[in-house]
N, C-alpha and C. Protein backbone atom coordinates (compact mmCIF):
# COMPACT_ATOMS: atom_id res chain seq x y z
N UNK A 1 52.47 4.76 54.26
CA UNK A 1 51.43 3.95 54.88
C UNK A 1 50.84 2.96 53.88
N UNK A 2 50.84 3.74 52.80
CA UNK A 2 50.23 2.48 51.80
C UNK A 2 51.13 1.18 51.08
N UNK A 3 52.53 1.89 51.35
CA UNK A 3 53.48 1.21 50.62
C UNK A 3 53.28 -0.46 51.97
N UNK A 4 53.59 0.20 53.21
CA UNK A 4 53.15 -0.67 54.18
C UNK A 4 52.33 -1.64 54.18
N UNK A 5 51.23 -0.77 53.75
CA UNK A 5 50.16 -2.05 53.46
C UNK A 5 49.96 -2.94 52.51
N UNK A 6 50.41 -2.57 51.17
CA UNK A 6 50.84 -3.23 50.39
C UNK A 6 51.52 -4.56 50.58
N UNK A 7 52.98 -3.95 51.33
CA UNK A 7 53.86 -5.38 51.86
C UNK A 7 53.41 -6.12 52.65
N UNK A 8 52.12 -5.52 53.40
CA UNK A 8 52.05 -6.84 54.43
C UNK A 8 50.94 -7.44 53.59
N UNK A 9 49.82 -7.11 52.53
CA UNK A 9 48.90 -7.79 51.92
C UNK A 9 49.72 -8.56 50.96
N UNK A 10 50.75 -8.22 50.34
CA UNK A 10 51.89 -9.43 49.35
C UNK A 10 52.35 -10.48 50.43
N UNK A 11 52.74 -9.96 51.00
CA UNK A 11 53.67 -11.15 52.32
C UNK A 11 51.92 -11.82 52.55
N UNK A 12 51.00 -11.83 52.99
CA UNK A 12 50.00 -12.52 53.21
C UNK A 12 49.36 -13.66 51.93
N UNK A 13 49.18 -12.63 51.10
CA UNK A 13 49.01 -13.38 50.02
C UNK A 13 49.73 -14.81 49.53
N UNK A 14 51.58 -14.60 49.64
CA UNK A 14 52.20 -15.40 49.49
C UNK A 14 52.04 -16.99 50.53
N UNK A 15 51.78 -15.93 51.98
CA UNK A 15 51.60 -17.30 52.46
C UNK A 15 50.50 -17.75 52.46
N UNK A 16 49.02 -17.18 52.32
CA UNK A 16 48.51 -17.78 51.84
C UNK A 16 48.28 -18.96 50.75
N UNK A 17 48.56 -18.45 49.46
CA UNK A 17 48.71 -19.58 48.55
C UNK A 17 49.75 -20.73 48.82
N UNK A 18 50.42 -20.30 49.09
CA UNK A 18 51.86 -21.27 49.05
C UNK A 18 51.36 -22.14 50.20
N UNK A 19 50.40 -21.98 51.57
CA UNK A 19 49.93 -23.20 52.34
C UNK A 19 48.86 -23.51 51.68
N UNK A 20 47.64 -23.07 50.57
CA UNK A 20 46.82 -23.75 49.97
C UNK A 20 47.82 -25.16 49.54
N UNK A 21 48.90 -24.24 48.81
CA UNK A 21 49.55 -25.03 47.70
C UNK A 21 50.36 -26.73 49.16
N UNK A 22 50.39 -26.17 49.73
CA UNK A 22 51.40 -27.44 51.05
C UNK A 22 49.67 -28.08 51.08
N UNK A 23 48.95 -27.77 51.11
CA UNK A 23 48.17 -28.48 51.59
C UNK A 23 47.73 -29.79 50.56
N UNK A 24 46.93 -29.36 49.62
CA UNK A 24 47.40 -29.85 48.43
C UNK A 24 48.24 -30.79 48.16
N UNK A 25 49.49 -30.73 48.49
CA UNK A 25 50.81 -31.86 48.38
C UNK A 25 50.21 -32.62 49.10
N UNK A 26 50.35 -31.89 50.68
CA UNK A 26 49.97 -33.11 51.76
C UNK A 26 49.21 -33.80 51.48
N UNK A 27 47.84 -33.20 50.87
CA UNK A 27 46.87 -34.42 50.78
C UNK A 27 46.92 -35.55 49.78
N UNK A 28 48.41 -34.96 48.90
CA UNK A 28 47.91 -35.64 47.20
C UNK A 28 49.22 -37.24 48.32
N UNK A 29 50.18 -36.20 49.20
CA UNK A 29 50.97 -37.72 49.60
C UNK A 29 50.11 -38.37 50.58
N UNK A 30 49.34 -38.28 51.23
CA UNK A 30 48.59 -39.34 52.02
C UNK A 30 47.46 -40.25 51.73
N UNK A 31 47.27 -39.50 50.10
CA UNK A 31 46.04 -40.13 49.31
C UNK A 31 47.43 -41.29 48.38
N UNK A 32 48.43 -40.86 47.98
CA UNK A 32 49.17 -41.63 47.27
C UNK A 32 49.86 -42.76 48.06
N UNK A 33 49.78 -42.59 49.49
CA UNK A 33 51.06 -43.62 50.56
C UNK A 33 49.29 -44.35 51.01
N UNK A 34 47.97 -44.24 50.74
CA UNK A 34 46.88 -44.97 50.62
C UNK A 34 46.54 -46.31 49.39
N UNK A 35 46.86 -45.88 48.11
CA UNK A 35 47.30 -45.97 47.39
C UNK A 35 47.92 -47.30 46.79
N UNK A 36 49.17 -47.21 47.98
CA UNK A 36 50.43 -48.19 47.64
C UNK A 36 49.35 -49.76 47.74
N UNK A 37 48.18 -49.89 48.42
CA UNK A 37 47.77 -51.32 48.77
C UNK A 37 46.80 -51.56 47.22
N UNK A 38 47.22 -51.05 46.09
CA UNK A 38 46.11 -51.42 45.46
C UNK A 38 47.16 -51.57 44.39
N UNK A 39 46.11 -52.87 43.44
CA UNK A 39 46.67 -53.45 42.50
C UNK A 39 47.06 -52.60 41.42
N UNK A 40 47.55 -52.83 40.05
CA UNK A 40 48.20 -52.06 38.80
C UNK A 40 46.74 -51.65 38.49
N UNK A 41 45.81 -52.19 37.90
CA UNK A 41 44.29 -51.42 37.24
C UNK A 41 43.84 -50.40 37.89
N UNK A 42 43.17 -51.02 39.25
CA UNK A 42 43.20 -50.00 40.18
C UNK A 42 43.94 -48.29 40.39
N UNK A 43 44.84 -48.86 41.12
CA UNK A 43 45.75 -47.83 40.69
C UNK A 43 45.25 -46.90 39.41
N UNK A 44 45.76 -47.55 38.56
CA UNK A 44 45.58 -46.55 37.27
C UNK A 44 44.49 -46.24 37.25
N UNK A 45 43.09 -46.65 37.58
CA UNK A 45 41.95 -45.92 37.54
C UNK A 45 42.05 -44.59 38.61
N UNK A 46 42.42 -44.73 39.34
CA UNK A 46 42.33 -43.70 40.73
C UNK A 46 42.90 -42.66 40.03
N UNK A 47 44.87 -43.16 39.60
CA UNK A 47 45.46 -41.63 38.76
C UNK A 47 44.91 -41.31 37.61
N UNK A 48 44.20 -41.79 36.93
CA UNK A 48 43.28 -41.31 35.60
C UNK A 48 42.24 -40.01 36.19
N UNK A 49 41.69 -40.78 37.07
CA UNK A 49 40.30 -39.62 37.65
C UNK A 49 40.75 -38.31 38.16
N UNK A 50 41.92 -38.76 38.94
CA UNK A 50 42.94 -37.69 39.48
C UNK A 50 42.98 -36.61 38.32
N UNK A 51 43.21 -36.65 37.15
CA UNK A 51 43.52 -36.08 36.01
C UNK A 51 42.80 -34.51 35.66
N UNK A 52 42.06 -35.23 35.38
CA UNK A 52 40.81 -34.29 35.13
C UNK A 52 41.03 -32.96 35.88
N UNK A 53 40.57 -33.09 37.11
CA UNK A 53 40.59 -31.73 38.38
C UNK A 53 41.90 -31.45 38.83
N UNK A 54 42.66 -32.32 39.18
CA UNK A 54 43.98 -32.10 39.75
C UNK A 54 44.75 -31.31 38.83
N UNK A 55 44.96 -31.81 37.43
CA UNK A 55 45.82 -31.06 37.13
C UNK A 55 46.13 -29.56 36.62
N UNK A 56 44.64 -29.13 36.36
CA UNK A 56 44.46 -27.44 36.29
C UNK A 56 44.38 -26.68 37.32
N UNK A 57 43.72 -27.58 38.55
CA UNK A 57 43.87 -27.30 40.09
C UNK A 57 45.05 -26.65 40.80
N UNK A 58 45.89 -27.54 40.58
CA UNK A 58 47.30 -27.65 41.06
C UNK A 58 48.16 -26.86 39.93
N UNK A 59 47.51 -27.02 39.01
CA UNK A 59 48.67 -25.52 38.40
C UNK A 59 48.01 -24.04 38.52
N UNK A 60 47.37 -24.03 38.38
CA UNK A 60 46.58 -22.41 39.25
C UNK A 60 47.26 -22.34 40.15
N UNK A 61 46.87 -23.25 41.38
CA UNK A 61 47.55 -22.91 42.57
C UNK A 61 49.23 -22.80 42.26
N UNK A 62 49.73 -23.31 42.11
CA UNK A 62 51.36 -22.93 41.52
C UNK A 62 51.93 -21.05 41.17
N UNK A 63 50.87 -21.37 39.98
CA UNK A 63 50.62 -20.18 39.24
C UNK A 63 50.28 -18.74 40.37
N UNK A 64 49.33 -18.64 41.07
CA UNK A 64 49.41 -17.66 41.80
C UNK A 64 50.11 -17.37 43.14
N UNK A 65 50.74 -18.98 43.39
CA UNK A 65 52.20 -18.98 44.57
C UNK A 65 52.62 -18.44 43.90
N UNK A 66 53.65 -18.87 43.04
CA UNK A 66 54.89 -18.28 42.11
C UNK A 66 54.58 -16.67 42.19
N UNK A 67 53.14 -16.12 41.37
CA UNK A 67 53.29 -14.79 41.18
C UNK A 67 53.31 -13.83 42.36
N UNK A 68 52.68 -14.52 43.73
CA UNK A 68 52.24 -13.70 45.02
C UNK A 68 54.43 -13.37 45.64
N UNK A 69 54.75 -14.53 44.97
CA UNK A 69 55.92 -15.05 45.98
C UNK A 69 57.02 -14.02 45.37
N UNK A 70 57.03 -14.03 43.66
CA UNK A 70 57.77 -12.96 43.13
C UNK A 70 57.46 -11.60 43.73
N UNK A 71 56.14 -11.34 43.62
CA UNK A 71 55.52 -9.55 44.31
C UNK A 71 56.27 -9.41 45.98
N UNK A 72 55.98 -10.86 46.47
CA UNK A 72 56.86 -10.31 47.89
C UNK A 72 58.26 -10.39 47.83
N UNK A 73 59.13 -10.72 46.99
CA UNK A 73 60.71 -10.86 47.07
C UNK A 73 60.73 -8.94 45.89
N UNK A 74 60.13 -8.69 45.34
CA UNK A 74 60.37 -7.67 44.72
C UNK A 74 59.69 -6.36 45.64
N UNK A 75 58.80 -6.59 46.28
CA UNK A 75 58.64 -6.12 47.80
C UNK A 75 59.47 -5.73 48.87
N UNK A 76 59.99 -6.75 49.14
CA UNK A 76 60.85 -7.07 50.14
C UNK A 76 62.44 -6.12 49.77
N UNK A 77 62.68 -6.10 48.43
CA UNK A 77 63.86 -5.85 47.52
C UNK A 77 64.12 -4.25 47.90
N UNK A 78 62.30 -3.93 47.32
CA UNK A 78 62.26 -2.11 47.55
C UNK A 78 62.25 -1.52 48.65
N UNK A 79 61.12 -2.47 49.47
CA UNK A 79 61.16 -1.61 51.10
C UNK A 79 61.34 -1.97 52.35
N UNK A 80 62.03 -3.61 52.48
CA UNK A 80 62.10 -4.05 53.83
C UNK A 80 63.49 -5.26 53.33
N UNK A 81 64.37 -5.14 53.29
CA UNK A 81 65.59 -6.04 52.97
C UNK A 81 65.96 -7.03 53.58
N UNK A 82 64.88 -7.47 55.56
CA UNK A 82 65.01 -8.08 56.09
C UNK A 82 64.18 -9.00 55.84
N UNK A 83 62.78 -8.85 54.88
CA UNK A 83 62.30 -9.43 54.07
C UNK A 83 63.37 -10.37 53.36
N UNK A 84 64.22 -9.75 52.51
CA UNK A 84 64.52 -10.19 51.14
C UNK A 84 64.91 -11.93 51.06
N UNK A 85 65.79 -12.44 52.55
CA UNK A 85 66.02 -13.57 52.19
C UNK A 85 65.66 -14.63 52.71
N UNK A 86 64.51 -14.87 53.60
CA UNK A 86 64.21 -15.67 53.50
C UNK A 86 62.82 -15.62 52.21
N UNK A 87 62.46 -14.85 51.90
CA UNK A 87 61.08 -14.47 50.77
C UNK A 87 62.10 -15.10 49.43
N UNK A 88 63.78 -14.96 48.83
CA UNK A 88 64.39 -15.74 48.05
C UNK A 88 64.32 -17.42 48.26
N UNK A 89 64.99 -17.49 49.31
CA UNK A 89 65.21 -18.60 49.91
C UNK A 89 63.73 -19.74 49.26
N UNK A 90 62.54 -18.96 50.08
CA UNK A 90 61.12 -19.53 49.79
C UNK A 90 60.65 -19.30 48.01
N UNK A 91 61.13 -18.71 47.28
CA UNK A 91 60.77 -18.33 46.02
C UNK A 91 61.84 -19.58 45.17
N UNK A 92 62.78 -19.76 45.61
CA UNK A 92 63.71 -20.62 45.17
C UNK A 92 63.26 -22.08 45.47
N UNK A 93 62.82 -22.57 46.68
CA UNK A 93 62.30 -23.86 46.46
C UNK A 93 61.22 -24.16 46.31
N UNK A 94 60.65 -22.92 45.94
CA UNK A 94 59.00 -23.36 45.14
C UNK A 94 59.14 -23.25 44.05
N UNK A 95 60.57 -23.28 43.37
CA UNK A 95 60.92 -23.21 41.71
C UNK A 95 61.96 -24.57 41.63
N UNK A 96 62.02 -24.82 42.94
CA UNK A 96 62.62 -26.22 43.01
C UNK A 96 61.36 -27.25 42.73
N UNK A 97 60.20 -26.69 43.49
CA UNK A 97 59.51 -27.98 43.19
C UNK A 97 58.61 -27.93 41.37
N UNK A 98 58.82 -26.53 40.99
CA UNK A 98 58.45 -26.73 39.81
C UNK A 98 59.37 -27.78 39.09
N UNK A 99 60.68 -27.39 39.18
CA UNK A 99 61.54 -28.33 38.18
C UNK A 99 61.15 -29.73 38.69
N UNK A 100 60.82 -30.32 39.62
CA UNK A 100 60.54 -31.68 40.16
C UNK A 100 59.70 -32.10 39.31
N UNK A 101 58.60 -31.06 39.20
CA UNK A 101 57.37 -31.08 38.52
C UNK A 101 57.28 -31.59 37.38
N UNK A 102 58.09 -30.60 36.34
CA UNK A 102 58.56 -30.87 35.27
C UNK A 102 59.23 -31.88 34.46
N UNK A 103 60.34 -32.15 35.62
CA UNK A 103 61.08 -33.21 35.21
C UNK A 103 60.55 -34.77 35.66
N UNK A 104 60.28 -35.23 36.65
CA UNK A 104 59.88 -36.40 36.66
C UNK A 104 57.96 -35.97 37.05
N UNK A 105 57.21 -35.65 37.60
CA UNK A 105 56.12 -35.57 37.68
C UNK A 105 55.03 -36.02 37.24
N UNK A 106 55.25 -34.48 35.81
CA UNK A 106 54.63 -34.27 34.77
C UNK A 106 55.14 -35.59 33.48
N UNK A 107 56.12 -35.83 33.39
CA UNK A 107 56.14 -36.79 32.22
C UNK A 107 55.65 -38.49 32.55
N UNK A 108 55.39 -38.51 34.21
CA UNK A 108 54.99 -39.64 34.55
C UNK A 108 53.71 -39.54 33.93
N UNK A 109 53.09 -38.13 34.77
CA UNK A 109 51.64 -38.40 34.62
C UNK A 109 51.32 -38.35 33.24
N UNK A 110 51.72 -37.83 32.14
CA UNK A 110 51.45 -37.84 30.92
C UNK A 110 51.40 -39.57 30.27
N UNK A 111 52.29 -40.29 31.20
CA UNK A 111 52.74 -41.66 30.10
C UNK A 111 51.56 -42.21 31.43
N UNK A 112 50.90 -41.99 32.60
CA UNK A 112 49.94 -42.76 32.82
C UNK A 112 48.83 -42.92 32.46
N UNK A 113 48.58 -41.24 31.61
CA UNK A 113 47.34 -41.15 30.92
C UNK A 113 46.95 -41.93 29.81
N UNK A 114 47.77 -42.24 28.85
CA UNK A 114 48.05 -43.46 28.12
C UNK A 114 47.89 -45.34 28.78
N UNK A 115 47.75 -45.37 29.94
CA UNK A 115 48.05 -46.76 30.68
C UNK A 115 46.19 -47.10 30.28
N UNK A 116 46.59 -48.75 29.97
CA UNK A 116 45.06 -49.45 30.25
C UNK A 116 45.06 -49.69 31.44
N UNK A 117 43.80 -49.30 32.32
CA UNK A 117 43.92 -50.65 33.65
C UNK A 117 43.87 -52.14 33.32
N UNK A 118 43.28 -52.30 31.98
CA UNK A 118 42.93 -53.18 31.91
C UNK A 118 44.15 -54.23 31.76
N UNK A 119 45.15 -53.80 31.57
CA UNK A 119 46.82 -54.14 30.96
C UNK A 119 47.64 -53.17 31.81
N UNK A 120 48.06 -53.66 32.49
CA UNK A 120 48.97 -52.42 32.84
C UNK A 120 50.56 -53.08 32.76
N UNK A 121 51.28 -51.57 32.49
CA UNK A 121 52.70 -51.70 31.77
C UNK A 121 53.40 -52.82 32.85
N UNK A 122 53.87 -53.39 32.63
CA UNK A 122 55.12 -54.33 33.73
C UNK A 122 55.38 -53.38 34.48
N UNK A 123 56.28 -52.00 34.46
CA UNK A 123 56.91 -51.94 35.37
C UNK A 123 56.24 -50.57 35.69
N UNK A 124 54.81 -50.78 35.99
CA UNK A 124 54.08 -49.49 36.70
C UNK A 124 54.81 -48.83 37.67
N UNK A 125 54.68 -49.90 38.51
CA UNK A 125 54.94 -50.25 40.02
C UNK A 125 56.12 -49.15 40.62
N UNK A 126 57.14 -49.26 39.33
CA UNK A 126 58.19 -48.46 39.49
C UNK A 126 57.72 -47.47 39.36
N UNK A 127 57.72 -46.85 38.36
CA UNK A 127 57.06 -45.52 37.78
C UNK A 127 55.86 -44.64 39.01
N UNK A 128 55.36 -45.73 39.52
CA UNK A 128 54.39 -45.06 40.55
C UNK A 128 55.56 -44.46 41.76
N UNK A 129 56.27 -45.47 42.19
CA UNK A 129 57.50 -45.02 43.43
C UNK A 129 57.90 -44.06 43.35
N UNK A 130 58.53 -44.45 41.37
CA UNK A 130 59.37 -42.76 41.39
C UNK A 130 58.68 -41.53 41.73
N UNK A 131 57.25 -41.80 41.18
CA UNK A 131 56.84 -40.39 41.31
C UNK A 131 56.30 -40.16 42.62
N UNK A 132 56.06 -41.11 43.24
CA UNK A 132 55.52 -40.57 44.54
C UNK A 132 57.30 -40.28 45.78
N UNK A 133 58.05 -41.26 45.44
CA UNK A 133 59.38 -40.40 46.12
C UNK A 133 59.36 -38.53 45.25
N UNK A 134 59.49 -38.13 44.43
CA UNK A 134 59.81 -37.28 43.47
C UNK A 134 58.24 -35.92 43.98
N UNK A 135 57.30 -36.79 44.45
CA UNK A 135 56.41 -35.54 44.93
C UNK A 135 56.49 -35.63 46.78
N UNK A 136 57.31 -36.75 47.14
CA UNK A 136 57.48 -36.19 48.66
C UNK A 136 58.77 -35.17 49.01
N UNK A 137 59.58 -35.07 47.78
CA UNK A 137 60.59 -34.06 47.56
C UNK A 137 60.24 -32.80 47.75
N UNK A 138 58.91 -32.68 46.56
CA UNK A 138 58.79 -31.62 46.14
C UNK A 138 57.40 -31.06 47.53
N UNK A 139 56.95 -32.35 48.19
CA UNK A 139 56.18 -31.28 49.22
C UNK A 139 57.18 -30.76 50.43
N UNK A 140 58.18 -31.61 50.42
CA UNK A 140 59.26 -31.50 51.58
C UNK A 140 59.71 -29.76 50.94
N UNK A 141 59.56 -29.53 49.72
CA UNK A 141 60.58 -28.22 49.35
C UNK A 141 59.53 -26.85 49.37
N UNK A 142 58.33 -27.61 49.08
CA UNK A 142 56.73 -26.53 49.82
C UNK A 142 56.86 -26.31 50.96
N UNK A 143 56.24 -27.24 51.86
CA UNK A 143 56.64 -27.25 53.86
C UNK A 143 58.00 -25.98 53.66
N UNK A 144 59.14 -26.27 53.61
CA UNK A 144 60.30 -25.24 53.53
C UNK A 144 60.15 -23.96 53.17
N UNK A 145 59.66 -23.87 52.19
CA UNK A 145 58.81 -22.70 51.53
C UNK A 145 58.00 -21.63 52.36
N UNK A 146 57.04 -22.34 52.81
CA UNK A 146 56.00 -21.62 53.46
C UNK A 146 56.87 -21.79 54.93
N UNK A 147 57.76 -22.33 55.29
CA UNK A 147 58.20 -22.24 56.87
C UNK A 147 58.92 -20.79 56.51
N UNK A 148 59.95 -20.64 54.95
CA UNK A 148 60.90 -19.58 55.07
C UNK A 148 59.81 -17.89 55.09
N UNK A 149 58.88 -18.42 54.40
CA UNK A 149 57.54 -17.32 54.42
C UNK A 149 57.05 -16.57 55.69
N UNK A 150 57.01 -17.40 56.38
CA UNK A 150 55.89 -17.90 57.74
C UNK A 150 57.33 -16.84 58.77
N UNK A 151 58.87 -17.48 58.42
CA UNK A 151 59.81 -17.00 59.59
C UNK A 151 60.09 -15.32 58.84
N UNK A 152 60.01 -15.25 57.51
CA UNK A 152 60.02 -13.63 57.42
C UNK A 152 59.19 -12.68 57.95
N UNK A 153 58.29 -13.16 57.73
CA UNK A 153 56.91 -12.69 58.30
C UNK A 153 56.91 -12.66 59.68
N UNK A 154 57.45 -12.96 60.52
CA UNK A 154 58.05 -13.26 62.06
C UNK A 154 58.39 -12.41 62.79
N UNK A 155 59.42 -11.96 61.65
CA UNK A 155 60.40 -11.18 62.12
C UNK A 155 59.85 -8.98 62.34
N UNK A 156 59.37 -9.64 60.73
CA UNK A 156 58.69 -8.56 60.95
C UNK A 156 57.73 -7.44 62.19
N UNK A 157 57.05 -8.43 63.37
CA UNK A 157 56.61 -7.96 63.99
C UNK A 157 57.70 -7.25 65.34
């Protein structure tokens, strides 16, 4: 009975965070596709401020997806196997969107923290695209995530 309850408070947990975490995306892409109408300074003032809160924000939240999401696939592993794959499936592309993270994301936002508004680099413009294509990836691979969460959890009943 307790082992029970356990799995269904991990399986909750997971989807919990992991739609904090979709939500989050969503809002960071509809604040960024807002965004697109403003000049290079601009711009860079908005992702500067962003800085501050967002980015310890958004890695917490990561941080306790990832760990809720491992407890339910190692969950799932010991006492319910019909669990196991979509809870992989969902653990796998929320490690997809870390590498997104990592690889183009994070090194944008690092080289914007460096940007003057007052000067901004020639080819911002780009650099802003990439990363905003590169985080509609990575919310497209969240949404997936929490859908493969959401359909284990489904089944279960």
């Amino acid at each position: 009975m307790k082992t029970a309850m356990f799995g269904r408070n991990v399986r909750c947990a997971s989807q919990i965070s992991c739609g904090i975490l979709v939500g989050v995306a969503l809002t960071v892409l509809v604040l960024e596709l807002a965004l697109r109408s403003l000049d290079g300074p601009h711009y860079i003032l908005v992702r500067q401020a962003e800085y501050e809160y967002f980015t310890w924000f958004i890695g917490a939240v990561f941080a306790v997806t990832l760990i809720a999401v491992v407890m339910a696939v190692i969950q799932a592993y010991n006492t319910d196997r019909s669990q196991l794959r979509p809870t992989v499936i969902a653990l796998a592309l929320i490690l997809a969107a870390v590498v997104v993270t990592l690889v183009v994301n994070g090194p944008i936002n690092l080289e914007q923290r460096a940007w003057s508004a007052q000067s901004p680099p020639t080819d911002w413009a780009r650099l802003r695209d990439r990363w905003q294509i590169a985080h509609a990836l990575r919310t497209a691979a969240l949404c997936a995530a929490l859908g493969y969460l959401t359909i284990g959890h489904r089944r279960e009943r």
